[in-house]
C-alpha atoms as a PDB file:
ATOM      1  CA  UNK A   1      -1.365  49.882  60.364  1.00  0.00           C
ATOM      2  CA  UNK A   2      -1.823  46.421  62.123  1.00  0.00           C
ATOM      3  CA  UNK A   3      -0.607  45.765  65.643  1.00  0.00           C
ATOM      4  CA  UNK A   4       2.512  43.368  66.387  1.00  0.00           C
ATOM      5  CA  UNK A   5       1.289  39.919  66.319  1.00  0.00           C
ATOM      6  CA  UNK A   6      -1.267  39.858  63.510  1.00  0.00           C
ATOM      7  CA  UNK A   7       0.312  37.807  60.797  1.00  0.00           C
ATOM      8  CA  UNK A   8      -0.534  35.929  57.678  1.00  0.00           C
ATOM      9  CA  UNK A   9       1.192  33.235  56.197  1.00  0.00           C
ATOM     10  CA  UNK A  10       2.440  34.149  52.422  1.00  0.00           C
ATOM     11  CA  UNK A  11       4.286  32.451  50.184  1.00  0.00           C
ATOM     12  CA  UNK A  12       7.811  33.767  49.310  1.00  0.00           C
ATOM     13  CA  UNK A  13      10.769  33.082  47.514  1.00  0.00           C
ATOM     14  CA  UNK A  14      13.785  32.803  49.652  1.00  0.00           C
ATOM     15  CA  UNK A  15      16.829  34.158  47.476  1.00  0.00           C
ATOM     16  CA  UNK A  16      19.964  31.903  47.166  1.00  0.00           C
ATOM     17  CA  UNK A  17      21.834  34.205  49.205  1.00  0.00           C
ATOM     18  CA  UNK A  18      19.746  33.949  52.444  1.00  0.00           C
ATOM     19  CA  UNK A  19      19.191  30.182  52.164  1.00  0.00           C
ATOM     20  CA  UNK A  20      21.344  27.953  54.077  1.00  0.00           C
ATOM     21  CA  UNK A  21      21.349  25.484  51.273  1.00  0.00           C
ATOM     22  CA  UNK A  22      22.113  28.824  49.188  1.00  0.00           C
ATOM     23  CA  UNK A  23      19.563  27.868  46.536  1.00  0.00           C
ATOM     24  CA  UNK A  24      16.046  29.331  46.355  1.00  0.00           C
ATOM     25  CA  UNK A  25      13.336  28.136  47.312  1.00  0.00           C
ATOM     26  CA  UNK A  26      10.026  29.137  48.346  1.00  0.00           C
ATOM     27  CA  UNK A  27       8.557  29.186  51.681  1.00  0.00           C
ATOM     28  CA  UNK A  28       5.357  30.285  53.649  1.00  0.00           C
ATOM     29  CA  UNK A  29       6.190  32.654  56.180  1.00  0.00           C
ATOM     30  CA  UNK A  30       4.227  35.263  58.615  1.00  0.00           C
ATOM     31  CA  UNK A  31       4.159  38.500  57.122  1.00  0.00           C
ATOM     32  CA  UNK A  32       2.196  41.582  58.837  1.00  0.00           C
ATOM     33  CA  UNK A  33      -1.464  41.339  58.149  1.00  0.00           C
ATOM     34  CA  UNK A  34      -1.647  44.576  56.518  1.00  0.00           C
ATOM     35  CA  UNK A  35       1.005  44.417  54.111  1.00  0.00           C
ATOM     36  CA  UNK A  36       0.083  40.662  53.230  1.00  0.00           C
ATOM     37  CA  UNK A  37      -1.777  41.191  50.132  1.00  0.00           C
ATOM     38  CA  UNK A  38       0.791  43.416  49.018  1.00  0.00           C
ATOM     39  CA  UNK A  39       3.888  41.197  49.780  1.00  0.00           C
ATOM     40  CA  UNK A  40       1.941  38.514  48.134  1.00  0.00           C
ATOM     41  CA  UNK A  41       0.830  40.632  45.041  1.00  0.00           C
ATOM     42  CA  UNK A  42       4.782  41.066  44.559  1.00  0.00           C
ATOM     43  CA  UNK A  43       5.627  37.885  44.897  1.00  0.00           C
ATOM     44  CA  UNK A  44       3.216  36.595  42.440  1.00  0.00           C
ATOM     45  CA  UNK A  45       4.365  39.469  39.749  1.00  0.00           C
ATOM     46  CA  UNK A  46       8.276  37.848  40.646  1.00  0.00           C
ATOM     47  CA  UNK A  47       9.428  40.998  42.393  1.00  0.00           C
ATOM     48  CA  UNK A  48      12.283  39.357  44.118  1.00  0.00           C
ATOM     49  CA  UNK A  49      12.240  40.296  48.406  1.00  0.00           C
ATOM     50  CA  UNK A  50      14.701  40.267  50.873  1.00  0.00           C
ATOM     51  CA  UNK A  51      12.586  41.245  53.854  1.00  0.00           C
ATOM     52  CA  UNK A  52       9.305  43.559  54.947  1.00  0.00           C
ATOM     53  CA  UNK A  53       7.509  45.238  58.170  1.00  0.00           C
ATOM     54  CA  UNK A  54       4.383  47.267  58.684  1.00  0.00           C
ATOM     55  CA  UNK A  55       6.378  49.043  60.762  1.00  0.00           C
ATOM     56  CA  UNK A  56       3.816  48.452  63.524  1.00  0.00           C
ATOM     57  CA  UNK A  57       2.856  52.206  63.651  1.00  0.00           C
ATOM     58  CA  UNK A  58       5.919  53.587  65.166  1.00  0.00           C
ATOM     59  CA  UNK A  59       7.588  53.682  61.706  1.00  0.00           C
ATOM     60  CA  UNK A  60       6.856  53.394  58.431  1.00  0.00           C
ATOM     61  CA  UNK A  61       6.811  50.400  57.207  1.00  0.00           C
ATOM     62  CA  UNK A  62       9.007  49.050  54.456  1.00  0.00           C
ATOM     63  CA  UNK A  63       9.977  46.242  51.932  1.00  0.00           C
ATOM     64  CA  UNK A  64      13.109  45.330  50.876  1.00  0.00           C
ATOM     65  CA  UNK A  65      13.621  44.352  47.713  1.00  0.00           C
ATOM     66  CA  UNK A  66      16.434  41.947  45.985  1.00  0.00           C
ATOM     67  CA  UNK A  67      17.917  44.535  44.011  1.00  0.00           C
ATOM     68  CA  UNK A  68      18.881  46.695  46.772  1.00  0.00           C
ATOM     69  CA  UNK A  69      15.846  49.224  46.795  1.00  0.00           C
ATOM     70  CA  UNK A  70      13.410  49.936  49.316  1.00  0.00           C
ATOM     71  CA  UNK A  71       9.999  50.541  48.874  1.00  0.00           C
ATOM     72  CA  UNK A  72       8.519  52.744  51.957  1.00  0.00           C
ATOM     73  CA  UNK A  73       4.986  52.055  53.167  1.00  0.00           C
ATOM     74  CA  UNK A  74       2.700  55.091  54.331  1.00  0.00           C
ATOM     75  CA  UNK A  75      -0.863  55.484  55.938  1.00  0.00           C
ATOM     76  CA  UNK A  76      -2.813  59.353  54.865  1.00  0.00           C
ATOM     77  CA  UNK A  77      -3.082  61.057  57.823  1.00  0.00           C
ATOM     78  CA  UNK A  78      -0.521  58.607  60.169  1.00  0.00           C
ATOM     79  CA  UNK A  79       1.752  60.476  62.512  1.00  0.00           C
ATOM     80  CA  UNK A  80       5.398  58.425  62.899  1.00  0.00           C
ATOM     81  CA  UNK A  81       7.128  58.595  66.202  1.00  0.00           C
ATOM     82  CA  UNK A  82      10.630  57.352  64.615  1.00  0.00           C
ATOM     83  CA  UNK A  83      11.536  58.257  60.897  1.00  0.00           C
ATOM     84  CA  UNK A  84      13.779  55.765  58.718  1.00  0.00           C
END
């Protein structure tokens, strides 16, 4: 996975519920370089997000989704120090 620090700006819908204004809107954010294109992909198929990490190689990585699931990010052959 990437290191800390290596973002890339996507766009993403903010849901109501985490908006101060509490309507949605969308917004470009930093999201982990290597989970970009797939935080992106998502967005652009309107798979609502609440949140996502890499997990920076000392977890597995993860994306929350609106609806209350998680989806959980692996790398073959990656050892995890912490497990969620």
């Amino acid at each position: 996975m990437c290191q800390h620090g290596k973002e890339v700006k996507v766009r993403v819908q903010i849901p109501a519920d985490l908006s101060h204004t509490e309507q949605t809107f969308w917004k470009l954010v930093p999201i982990d370089g290597c989970i970009s294109s797939l935080v992106r992909a998502l967005q652009e198929g309107g798979i609502m997000m609440r949140g996502s990490c890499c997990g920076h190689g000392k977890a597995k990585g993860h994306i929350d989704l609106q609806d209350g699931r998680i989806l959980i990010i692996e790398q073959d052959g990656e050892k995890w120090l912490a497990e969620q």
